[in-house]
Structures are given as C-alpha cells and as structure tokens.
C-alpha atoms as a PDB file:
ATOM      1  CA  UNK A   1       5.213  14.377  32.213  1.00  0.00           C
ATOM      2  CA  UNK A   2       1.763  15.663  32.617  1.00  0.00           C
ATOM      3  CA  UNK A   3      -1.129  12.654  33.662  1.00  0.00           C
ATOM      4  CA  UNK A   4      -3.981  12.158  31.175  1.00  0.00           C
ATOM      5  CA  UNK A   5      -7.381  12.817  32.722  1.00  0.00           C
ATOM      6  CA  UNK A   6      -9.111  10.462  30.504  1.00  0.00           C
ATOM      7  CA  UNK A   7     -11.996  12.534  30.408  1.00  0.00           C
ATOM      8  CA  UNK A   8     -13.952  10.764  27.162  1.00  0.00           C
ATOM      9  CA  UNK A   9     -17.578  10.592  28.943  1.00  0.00           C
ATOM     10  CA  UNK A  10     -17.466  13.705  27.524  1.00  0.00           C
ATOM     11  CA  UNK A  11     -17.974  12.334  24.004  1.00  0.00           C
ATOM     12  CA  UNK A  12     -20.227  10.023  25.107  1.00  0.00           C
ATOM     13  CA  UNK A  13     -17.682   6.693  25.321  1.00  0.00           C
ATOM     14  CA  UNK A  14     -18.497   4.189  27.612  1.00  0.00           C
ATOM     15  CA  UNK A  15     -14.944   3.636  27.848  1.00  0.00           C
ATOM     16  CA  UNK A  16     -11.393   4.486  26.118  1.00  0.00           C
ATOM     17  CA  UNK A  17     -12.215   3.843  22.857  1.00  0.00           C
ATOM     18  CA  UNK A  18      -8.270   3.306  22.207  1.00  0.00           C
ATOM     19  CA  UNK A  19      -6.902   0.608  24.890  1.00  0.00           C
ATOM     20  CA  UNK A  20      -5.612  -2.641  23.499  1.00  0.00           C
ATOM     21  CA  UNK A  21      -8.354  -4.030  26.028  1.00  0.00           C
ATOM     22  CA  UNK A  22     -10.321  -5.561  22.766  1.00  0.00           C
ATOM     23  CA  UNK A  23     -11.518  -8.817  22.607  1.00  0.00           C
ATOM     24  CA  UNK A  24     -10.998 -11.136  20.096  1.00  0.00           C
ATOM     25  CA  UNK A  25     -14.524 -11.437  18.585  1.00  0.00           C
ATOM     26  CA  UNK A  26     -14.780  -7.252  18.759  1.00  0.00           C
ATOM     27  CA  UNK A  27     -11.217  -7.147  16.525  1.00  0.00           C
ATOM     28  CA  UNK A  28     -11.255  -4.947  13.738  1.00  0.00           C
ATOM     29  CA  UNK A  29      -9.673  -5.749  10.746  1.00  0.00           C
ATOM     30  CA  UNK A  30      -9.422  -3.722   7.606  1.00  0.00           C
ATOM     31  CA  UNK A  31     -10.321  -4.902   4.373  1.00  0.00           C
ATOM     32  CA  UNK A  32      -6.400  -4.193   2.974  1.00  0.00           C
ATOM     33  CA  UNK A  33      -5.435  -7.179   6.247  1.00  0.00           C
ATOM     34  CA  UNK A  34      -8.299  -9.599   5.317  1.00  0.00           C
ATOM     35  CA  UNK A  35      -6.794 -10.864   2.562  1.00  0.00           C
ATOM     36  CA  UNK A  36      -3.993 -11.846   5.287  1.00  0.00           C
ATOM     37  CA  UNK A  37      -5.943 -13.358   7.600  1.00  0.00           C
ATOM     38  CA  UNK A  38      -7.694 -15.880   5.655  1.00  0.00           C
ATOM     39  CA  UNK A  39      -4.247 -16.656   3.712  1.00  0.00           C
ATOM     40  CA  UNK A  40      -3.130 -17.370   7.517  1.00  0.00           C
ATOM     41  CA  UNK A  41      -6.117 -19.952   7.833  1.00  0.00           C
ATOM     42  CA  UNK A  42      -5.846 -21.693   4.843  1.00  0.00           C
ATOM     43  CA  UNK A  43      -2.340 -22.478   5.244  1.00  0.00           C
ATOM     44  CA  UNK A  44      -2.933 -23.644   8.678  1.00  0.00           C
ATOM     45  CA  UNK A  45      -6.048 -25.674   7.894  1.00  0.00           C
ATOM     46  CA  UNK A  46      -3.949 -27.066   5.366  1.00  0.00           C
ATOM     47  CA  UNK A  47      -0.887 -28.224   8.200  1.00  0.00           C
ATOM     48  CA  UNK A  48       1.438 -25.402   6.584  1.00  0.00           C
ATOM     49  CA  UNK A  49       3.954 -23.318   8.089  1.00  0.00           C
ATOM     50  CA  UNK A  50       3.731 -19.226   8.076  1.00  0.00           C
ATOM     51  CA  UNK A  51       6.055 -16.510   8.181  1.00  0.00           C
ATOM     52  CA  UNK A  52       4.473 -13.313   8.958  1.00  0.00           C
ATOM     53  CA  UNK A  53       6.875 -10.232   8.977  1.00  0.00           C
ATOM     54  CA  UNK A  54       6.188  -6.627   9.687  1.00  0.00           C
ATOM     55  CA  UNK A  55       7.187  -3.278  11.373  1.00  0.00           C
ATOM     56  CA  UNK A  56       6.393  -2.696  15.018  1.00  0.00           C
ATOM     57  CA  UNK A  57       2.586  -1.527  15.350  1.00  0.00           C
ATOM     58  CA  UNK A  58       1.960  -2.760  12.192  1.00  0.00           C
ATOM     59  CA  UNK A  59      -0.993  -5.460  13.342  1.00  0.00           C
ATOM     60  CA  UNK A  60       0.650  -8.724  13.336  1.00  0.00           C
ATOM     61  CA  UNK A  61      -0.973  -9.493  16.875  1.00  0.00           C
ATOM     62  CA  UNK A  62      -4.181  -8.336  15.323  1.00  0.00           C
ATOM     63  CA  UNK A  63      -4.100 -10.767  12.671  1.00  0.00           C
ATOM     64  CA  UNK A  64      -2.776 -13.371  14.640  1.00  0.00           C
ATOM     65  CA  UNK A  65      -5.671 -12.879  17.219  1.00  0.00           C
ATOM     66  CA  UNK A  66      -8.086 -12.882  14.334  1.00  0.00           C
ATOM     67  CA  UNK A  67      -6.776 -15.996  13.088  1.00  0.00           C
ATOM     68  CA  UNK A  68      -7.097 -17.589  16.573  1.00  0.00           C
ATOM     69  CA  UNK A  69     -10.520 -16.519  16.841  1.00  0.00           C
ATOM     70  CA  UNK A  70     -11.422 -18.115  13.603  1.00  0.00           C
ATOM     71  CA  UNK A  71      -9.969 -21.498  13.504  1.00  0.00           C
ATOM     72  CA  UNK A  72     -12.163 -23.739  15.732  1.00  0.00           C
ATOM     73  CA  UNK A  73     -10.863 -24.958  18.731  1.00  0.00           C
ATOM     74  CA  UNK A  74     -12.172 -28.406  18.405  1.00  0.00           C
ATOM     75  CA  UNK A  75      -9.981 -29.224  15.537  1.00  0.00           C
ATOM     76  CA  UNK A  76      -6.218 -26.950  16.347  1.00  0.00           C
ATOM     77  CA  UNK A  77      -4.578 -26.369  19.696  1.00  0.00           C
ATOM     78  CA  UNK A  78      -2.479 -22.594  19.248  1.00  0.00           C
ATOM     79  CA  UNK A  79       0.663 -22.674  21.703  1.00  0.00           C
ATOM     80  CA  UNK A  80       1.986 -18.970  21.878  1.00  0.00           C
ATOM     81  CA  UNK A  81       5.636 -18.080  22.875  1.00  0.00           C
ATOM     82  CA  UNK A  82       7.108 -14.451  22.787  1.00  0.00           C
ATOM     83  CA  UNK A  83      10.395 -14.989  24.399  1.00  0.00           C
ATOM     84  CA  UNK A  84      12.320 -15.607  21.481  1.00  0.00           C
ATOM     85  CA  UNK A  85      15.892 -15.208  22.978  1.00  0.00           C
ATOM     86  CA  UNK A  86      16.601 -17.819  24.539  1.00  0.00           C
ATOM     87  CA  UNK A  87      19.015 -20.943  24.284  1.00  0.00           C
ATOM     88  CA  UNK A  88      17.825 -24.367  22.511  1.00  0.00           C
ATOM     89  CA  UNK A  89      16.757 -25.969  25.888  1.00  0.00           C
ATOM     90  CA  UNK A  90      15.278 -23.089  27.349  1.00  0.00           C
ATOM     91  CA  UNK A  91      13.235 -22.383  24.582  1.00  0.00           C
ATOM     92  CA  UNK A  92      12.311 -25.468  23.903  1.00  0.00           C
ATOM     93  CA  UNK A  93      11.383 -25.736  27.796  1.00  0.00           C
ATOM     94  CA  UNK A  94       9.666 -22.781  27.644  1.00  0.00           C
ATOM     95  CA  UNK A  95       7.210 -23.882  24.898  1.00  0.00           C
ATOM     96  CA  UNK A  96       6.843 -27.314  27.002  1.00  0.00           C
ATOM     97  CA  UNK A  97       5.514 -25.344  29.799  1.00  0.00           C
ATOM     98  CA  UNK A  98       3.191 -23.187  27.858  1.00  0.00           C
ATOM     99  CA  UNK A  99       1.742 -26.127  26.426  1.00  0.00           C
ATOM    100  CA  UNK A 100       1.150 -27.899  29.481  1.00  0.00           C
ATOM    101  CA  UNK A 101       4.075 -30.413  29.539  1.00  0.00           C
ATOM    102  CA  UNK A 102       6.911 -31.309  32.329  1.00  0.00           C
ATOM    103  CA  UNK A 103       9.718 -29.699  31.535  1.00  0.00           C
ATOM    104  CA  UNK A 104      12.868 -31.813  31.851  1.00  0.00           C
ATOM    105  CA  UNK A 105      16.431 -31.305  32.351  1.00  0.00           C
ATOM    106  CA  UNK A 106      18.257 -31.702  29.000  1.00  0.00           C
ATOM    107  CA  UNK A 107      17.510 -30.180  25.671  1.00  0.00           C
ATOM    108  CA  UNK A 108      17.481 -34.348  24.310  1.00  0.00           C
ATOM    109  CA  UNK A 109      14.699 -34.692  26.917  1.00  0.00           C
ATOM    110  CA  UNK A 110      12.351 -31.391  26.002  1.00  0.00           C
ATOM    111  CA  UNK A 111      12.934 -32.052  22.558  1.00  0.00           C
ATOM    112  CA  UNK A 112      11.715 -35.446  22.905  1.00  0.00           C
ATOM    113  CA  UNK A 113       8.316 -34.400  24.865  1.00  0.00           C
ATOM    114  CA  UNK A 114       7.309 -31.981  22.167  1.00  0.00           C
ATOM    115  CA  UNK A 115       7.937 -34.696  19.650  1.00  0.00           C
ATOM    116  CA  UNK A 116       6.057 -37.375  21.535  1.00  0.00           C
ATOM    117  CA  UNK A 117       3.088 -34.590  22.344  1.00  0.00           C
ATOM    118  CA  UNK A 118       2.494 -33.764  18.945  1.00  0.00           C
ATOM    119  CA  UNK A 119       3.110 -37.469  17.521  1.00  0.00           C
ATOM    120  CA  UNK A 120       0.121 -38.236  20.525  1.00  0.00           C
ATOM    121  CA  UNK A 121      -1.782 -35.271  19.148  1.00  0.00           C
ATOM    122  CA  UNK A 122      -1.907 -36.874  15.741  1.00  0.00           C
ATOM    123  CA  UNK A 123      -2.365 -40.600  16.548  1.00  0.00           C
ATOM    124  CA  UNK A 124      -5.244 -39.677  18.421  1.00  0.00           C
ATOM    125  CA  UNK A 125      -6.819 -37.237  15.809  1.00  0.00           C
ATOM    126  CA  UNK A 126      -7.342 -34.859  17.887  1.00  0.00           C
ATOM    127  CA  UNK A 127      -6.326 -31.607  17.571  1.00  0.00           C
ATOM    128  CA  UNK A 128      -3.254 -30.188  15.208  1.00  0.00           C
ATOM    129  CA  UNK A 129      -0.561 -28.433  17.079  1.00  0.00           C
ATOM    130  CA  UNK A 130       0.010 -24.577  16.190  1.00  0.00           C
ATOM    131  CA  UNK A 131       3.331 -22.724  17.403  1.00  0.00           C
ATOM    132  CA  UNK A 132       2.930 -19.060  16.783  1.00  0.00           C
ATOM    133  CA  UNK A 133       6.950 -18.186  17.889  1.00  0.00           C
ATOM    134  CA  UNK A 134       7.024 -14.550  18.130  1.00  0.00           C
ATOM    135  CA  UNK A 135      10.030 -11.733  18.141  1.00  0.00           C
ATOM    136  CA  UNK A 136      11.446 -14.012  15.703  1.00  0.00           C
ATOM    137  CA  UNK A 137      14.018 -11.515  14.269  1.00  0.00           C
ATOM    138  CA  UNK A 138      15.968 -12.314  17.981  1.00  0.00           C
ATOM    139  CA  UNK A 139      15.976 -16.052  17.651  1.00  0.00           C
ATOM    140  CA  UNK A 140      19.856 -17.221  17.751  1.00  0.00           C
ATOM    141  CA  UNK A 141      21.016 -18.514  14.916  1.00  0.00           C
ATOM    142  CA  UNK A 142      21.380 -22.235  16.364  1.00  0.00           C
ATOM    143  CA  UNK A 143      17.790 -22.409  17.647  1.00  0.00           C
ATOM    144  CA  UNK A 144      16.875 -21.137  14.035  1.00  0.00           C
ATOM    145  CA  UNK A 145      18.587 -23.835  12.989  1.00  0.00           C
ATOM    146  CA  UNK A 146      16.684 -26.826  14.820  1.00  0.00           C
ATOM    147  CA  UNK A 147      13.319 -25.520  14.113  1.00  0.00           C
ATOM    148  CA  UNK A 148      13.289 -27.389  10.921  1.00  0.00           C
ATOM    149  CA  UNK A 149      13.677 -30.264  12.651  1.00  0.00           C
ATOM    150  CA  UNK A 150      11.035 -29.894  15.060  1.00  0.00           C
ATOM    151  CA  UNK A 151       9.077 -29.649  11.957  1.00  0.00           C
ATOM    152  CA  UNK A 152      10.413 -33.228  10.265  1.00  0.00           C
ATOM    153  CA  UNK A 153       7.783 -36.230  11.110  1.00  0.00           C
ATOM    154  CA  UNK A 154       7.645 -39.621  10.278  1.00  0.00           C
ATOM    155  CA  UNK A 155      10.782 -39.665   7.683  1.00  0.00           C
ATOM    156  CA  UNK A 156       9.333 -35.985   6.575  1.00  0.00           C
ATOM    157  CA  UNK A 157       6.186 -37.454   4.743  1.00  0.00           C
ATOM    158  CA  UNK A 158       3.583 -35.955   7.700  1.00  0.00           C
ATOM    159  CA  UNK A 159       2.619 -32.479   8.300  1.00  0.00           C
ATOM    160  CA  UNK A 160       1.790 -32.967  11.477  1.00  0.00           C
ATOM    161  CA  UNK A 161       2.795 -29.480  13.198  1.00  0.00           C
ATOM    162  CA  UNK A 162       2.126 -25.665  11.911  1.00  0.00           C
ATOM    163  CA  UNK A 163       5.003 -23.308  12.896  1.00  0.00           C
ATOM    164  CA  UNK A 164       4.302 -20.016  12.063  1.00  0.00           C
ATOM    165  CA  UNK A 165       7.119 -17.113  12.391  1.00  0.00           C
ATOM    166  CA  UNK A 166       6.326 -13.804  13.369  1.00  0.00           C
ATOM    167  CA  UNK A 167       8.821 -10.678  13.321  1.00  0.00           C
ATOM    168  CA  UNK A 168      10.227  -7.470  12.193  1.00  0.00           C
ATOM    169  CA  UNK A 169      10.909  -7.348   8.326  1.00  0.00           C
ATOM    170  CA  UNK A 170      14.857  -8.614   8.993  1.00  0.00           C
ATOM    171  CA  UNK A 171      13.708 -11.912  10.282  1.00  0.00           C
ATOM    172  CA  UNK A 172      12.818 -12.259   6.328  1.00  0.00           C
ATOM    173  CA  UNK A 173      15.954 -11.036   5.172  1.00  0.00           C
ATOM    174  CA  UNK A 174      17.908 -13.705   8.089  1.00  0.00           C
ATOM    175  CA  UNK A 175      15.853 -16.570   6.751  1.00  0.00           C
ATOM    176  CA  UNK A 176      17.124 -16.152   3.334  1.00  0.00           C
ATOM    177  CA  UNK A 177      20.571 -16.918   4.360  1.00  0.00           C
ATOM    178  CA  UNK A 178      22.452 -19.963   3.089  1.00  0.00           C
ATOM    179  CA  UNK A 179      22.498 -21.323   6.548  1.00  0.00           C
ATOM    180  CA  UNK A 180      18.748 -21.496   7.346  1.00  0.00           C
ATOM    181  CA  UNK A 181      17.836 -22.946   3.660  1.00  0.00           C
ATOM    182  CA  UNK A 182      16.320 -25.781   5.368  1.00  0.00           C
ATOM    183  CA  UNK A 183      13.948 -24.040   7.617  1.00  0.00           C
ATOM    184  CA  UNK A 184      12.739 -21.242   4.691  1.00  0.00           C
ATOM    185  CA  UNK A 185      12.424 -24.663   2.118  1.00  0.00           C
ATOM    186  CA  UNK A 186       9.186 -25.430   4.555  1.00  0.00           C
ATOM    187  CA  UNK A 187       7.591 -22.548   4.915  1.00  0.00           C
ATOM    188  CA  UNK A 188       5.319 -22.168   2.043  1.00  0.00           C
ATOM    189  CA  UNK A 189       3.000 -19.055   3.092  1.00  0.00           C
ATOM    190  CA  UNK A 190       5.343 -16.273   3.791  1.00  0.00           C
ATOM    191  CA  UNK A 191       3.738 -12.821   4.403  1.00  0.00           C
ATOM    192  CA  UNK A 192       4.901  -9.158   4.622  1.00  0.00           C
ATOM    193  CA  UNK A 193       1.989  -7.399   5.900  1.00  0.00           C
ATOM    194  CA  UNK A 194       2.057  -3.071   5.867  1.00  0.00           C
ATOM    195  CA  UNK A 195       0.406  -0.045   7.562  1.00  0.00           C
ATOM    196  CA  UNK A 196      -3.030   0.711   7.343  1.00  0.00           C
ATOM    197  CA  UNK A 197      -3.834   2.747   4.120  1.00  0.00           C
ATOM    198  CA  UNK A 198      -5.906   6.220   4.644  1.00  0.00           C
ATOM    199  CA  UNK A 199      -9.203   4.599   3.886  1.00  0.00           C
ATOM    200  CA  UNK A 200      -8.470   1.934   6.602  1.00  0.00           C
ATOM    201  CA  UNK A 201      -7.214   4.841   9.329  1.00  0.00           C
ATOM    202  CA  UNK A 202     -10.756   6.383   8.605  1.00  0.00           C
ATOM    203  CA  UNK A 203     -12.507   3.313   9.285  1.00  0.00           C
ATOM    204  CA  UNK A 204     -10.264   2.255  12.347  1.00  0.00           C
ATOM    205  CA  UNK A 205     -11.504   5.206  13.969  1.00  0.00           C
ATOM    206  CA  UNK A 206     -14.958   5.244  13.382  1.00  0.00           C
ATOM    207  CA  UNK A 207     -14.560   1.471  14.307  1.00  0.00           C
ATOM    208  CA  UNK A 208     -12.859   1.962  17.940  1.00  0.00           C
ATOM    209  CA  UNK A 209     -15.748   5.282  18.869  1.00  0.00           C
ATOM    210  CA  UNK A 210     -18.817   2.980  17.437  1.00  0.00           C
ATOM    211  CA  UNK A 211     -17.353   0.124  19.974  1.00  0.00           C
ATOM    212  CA  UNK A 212     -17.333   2.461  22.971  1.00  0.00           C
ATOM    213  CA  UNK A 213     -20.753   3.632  22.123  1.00  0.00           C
ATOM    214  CA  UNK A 214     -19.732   7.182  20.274  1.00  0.00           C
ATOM    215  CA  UNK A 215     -22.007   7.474  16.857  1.00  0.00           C
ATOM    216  CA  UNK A 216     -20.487  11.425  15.958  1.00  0.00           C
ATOM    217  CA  UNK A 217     -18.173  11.694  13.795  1.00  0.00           C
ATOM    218  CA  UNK A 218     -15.398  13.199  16.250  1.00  0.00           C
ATOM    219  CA  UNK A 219     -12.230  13.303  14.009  1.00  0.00           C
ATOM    220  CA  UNK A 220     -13.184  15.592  11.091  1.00  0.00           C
ATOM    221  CA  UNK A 221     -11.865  14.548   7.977  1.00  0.00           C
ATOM    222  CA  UNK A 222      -8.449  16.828   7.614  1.00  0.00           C
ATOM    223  CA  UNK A 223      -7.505  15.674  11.299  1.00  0.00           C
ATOM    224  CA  UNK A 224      -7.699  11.910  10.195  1.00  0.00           C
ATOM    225  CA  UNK A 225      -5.619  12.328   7.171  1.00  0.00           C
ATOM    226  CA  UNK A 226      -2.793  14.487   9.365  1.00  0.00           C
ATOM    227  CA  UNK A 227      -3.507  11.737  11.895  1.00  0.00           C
ATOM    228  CA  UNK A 228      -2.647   9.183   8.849  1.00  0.00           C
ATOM    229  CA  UNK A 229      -0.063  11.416   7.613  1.00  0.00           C
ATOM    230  CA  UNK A 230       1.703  11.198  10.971  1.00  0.00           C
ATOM    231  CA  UNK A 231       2.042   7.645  11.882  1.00  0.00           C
ATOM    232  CA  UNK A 232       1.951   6.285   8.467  1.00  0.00           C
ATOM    233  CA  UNK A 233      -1.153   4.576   9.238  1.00  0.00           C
ATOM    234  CA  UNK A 234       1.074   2.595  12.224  1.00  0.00           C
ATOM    235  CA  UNK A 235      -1.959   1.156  14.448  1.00  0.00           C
ATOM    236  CA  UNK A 236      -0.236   1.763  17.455  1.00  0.00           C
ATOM    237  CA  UNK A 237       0.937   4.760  17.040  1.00  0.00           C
ATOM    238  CA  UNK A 238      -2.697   5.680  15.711  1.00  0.00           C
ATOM    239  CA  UNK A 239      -4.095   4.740  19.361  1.00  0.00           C
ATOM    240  CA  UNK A 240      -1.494   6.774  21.210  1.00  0.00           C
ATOM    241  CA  UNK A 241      -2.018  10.027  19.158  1.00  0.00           C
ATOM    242  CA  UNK A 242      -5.408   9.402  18.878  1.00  0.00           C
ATOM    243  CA  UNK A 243      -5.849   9.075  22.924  1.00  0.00           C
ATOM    244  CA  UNK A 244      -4.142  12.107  23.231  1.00  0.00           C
ATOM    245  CA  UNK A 245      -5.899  14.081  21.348  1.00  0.00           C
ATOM    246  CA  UNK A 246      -9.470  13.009  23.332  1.00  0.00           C
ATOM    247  CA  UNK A 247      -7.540  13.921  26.128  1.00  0.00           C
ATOM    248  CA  UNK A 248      -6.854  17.376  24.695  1.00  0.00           C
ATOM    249  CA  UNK A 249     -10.185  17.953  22.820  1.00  0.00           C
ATOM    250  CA  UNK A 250     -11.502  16.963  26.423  1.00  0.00           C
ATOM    251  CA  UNK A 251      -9.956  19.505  28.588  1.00  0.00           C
ATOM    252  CA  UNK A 252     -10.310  22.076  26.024  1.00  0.00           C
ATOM    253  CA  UNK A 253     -14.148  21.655  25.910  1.00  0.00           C
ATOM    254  CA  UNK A 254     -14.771  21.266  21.906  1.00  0.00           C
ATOM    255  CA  UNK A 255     -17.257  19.331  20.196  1.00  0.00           C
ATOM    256  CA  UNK A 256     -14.914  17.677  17.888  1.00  0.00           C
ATOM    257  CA  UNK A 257     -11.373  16.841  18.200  1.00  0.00           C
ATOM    258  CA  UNK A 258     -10.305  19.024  14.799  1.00  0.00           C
ATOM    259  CA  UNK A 259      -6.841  19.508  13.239  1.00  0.00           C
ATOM    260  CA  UNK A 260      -5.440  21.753  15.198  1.00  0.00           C
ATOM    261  CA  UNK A 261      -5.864  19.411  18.338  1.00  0.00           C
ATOM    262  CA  UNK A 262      -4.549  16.600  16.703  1.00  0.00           C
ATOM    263  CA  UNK A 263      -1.248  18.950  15.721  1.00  0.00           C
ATOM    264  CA  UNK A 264      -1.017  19.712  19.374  1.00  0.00           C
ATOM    265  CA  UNK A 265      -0.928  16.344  20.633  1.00  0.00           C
ATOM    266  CA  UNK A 266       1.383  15.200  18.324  1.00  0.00           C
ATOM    267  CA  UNK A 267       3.583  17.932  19.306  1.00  0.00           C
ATOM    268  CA  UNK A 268       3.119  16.543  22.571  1.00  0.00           C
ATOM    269  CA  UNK A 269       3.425  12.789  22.111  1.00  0.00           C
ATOM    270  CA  UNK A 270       7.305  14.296  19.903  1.00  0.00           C
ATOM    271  CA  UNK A 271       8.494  15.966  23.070  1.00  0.00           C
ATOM    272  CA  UNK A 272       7.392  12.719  25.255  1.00  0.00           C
ATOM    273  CA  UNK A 273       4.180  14.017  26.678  1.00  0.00           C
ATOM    274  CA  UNK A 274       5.541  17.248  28.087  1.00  0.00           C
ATOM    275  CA  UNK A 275       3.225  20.196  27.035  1.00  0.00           C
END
C-alpha cells in the first residue's frame, strides 16, 4: 500500500478538496437531489414520517445534513441514531441517551421516557421531535415491529413525532412485508434516491475545487465522464478516485489531471492502492 502525499497546493487548493470534512451550510447538492430535499422538509414540517432508501455512497447523509441545516432549530429537535442492530431496550436506550434522557433498566421503562419526552415536547409547544434511525436495512424484525408504536399518540389522532428511515434499497423491499404493514401504513413520504447523473458529476467537481479555492478547470471533460463512467456517478466513490488522481496528477507534475491519470488511479484504487 503506497501513502498518498497529498500534494494539492500544487493546484492551488487550500485544502483537499475531497474530504467529507464539509460543513453543513458549504453542502452541495445537485439539482437531480433537490427535489429530495425539500420533499424531506415538507413532510417533516408537516409531522410526517420518511423513508429514504438508497445504495451505499449514494448521498443519503448529504441530504439528510441538508435537511438538518434547513429546518430551523427553534421549531424541530433532530435525534440521530446509526446503530441500528440492536435489541428493543438497547435501542430504545440508546436513542434515550442521544437525546439527553436517563436511561433506565427495562425496555417498559425507556419506552416510557421517550413517550413522556415527546408528549412534554408537545404540551409545551416547543419543539417537534425528529428520529432520523439510520442502517435501517439491519433493524431486527421485532424492533421493526414496535416502531409503529412509538409513533401512535393520543389514541393515534396526534402527529406528534417524525420518524424517518434511512437504508439500503432492501429496507424498502422488508417494509413491504405482511408483517410490518403497520409501520409502512404511516409512512407517507417514501423516497428512493439514485447516483448522481453526468451533468451533476461535472458540477460536483467543479463544486468541491471552487470550495478549496481552485478556479481551473482541472478534470478535462473526457476524464469526468470516465470518472462518471466508473463509479456510476457513486459520490463516494467519486471522492476516492477523484483524490487519487490529484495525488497522481501531483507527483507526475501536469497541469491538469487528464484521462489517462484518472485510468491510472482507478487501476490503482481496483488493485487496493498498490501501484
């Protein structure tokens, strides 16, 4: 495994123009994802539940970080949780303690905090509770089962949570099973969201340079669309490639990082960074 020498102050980046290091105000989103985003909002704003299923790299964080940068924080307190394989109680403790609450001994007593914190949360008119439960797809079946009870308020007449469901494209295909009716029934806003099409890969690029403070048009056309071609428009994917191909175009000494470059380091990033 050979170590990257980072060298992209020689294309006049104040930084690496690829590290997931982005702040949430300085998130790019392209125009084929907007549509996404604000369907994300409105459901929320309107006390909805989400499911929001994709492939790995896709940019479900991305929206969801988008999303959390637009909805004020005045009016909706997010709660994230990634750990998604856990047991009833221990997920349900774990969401207690991201939140802020003690977390008891018994599932009966967890469940009943959230309850009561989110029952507080609307009596007071404060704020309305957001779960974003990620990795989704490797909930067990029984806690899949209970979240549409988390979700039932007041003899089911008050929306006063927003779930939203993120995970790989199976979680989709798991929720339409007989067994979790109940939970899919709820969830009004369900999303499938895809790779980045060519005209978005050009613009991600251009995008992540400008933000480093790079102007030039580095990646020529043709070694975008093999770039595109490769990953299928896969944002991660994108970043790694892309990095490694600054890398490349660095040590080598060229002006732009063309085609060919962009063929090498994929042929290095397929036999796991070995040149």
């Amino acid at each position: 495994m050979r170590a990257q020498t980072h060298e992209f102050f020689a294309f006049d980046t104040e930084r690496p123009p690829f590290s997931k290091e982005v702040e949430d105000k300085e998130l790019w989103v392209p125009t084929s994802k907007k549509a996404t985003v604000d369907a994300i909002v409105d459901a929320i704003n309107g006390h909805s539940h989400v499911l929001l299923t994709g492939e790995p790299g896709a940019g479900k964080t991305v929206v969801l970080r988008m999303v959390r940068h637009l909805l004020p924080q005045s009016r909706f307190h997010l709660t994230y949780c990634h750990n998604a394989t856990l047991g009833r109680r221990d997920f349900y403790r774990q969401l207690c303690g991201a939140i802020g609450l003690p977390t008891k001994a018994t599932a009966a007593s967890v469940f009943n905090a959230l309850t009561a914190y989110v029952e507080n949360l609307a009596t007071e008119a404060t704020h309305h509770p957001v779960f974003l439960l990620d990795e989704c797809h490797l909930m067990r079946d029984d806690m899949l089962d209970h979240l549409h009870i988390l979700q039932n308020y007041r003899w089911d007449s008050k929306a006063l949570l927003s779930l939203v469901l993120i995970g790989l494209p199976e979680l989709s295909e798991r929720l339409k099973r007989r067994r979790h009716r109940s939970l899919m029934s709820r969830v009004h806003t369900r999303i499938a969201i895809g790779p980045l099409v060519p005209d978005d890969t050009k613009d991600y690029i251009r995008y992540r340079l400008a933000r480093v403070g790079c102007e030039r048009s580095l990646f020529p056309p043709d070694a975008i669309a093999v770039l595109h071609e490769h990953t299928g428009g896969v944002i991660r994917d994108i970043d790694r490639i892309a990095t490694l191909a600054l890398d490349n175009a660095a040590r080598r000494r060229t002006k732009t990082v063309h085609k060919d470059i962009v063929l090498d380091a994929i042929n290095i990033d397929m036999n796991g960074g070995i040149l």
